[in-house]
Protein backbone atom coordinates (compact mmCIF):
# COMPACT_ATOMS: atom_id res chain seq x y z
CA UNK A 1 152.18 -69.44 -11.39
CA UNK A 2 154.31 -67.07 -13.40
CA UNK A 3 154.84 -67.63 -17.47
CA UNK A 4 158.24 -68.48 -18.45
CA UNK A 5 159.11 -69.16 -22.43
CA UNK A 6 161.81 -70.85 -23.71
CA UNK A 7 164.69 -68.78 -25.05
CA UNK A 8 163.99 -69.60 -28.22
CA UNK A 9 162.21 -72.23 -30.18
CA UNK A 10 165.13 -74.67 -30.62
CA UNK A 11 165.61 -74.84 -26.94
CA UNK A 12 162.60 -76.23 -26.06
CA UNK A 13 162.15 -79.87 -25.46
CA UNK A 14 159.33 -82.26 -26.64
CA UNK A 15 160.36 -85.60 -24.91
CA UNK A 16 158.65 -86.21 -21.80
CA UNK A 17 155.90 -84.44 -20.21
CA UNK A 18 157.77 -81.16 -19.32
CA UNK A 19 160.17 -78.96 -21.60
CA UNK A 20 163.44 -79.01 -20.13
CA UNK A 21 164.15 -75.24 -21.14
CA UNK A 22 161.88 -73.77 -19.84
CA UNK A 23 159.56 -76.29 -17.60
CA UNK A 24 156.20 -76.05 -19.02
CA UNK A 25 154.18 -78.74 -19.73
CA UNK A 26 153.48 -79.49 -23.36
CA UNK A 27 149.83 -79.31 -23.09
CA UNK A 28 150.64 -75.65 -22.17
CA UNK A 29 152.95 -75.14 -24.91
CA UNK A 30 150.11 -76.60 -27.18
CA UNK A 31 147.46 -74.14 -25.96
CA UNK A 32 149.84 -71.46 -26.49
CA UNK A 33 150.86 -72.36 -29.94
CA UNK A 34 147.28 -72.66 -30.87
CA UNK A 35 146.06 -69.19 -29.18
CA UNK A 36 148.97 -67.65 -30.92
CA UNK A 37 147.91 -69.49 -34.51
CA UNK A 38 143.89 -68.75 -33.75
CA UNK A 39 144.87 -64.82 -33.19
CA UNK A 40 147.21 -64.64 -35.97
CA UNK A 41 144.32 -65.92 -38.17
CA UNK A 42 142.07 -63.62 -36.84
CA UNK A 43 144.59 -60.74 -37.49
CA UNK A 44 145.35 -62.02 -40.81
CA UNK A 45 141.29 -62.52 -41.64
CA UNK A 46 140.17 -59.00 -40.82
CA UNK A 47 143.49 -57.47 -41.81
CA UNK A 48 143.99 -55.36 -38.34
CA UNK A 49 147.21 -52.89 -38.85
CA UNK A 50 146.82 -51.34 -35.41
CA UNK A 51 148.18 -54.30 -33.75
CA UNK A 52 149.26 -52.60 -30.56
CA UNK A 53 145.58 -51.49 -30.22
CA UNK A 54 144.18 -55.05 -30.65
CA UNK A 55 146.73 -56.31 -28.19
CA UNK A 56 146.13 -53.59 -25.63
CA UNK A 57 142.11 -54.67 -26.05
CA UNK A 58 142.78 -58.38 -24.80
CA UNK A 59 145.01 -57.40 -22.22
CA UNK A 60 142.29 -55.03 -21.32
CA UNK A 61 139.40 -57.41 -21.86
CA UNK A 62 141.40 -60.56 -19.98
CA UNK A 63 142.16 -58.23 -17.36
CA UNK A 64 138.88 -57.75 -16.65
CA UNK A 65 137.88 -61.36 -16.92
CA UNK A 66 140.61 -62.68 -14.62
CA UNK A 67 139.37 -59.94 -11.89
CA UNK A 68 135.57 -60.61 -11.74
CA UNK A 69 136.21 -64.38 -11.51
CA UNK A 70 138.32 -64.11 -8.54
């Protein structure tokens, strides 16, 4: 499965069980918003300014994850 996001954040839907804008279920949407809140807080705690390099480390460290679970 590939991600998709909505255009914007006016576009997407919350009736039913899928967003119309985008088609992702709002249980994913959820997750997301609260990954996206949990790392901003964790940004904001320790006061990181070298965002691209704390980025580049999860995509790294995910990365890695996703490949020795396969």
């Amino acid at each position: 499965m590939s991600f998709r996001s909505c255009v914007n954040r006016t576009a997407c839907t919350e009736d039913g069980t899928h967003c119309r804008a985008c088609g992702r279920s709002h249980e994913e949407i959820a997750q997301l918003r609260q990954l996206v809140n949990d790392t901003y807080a964790l940004v904001n705690r320790w006061e990181y300014d070298n965002l691209d390099e704390f980025f580049s480390y999860l995509q790294k460290k995910i990365g890695k994850k996703l490949k020795h679970s396969a």
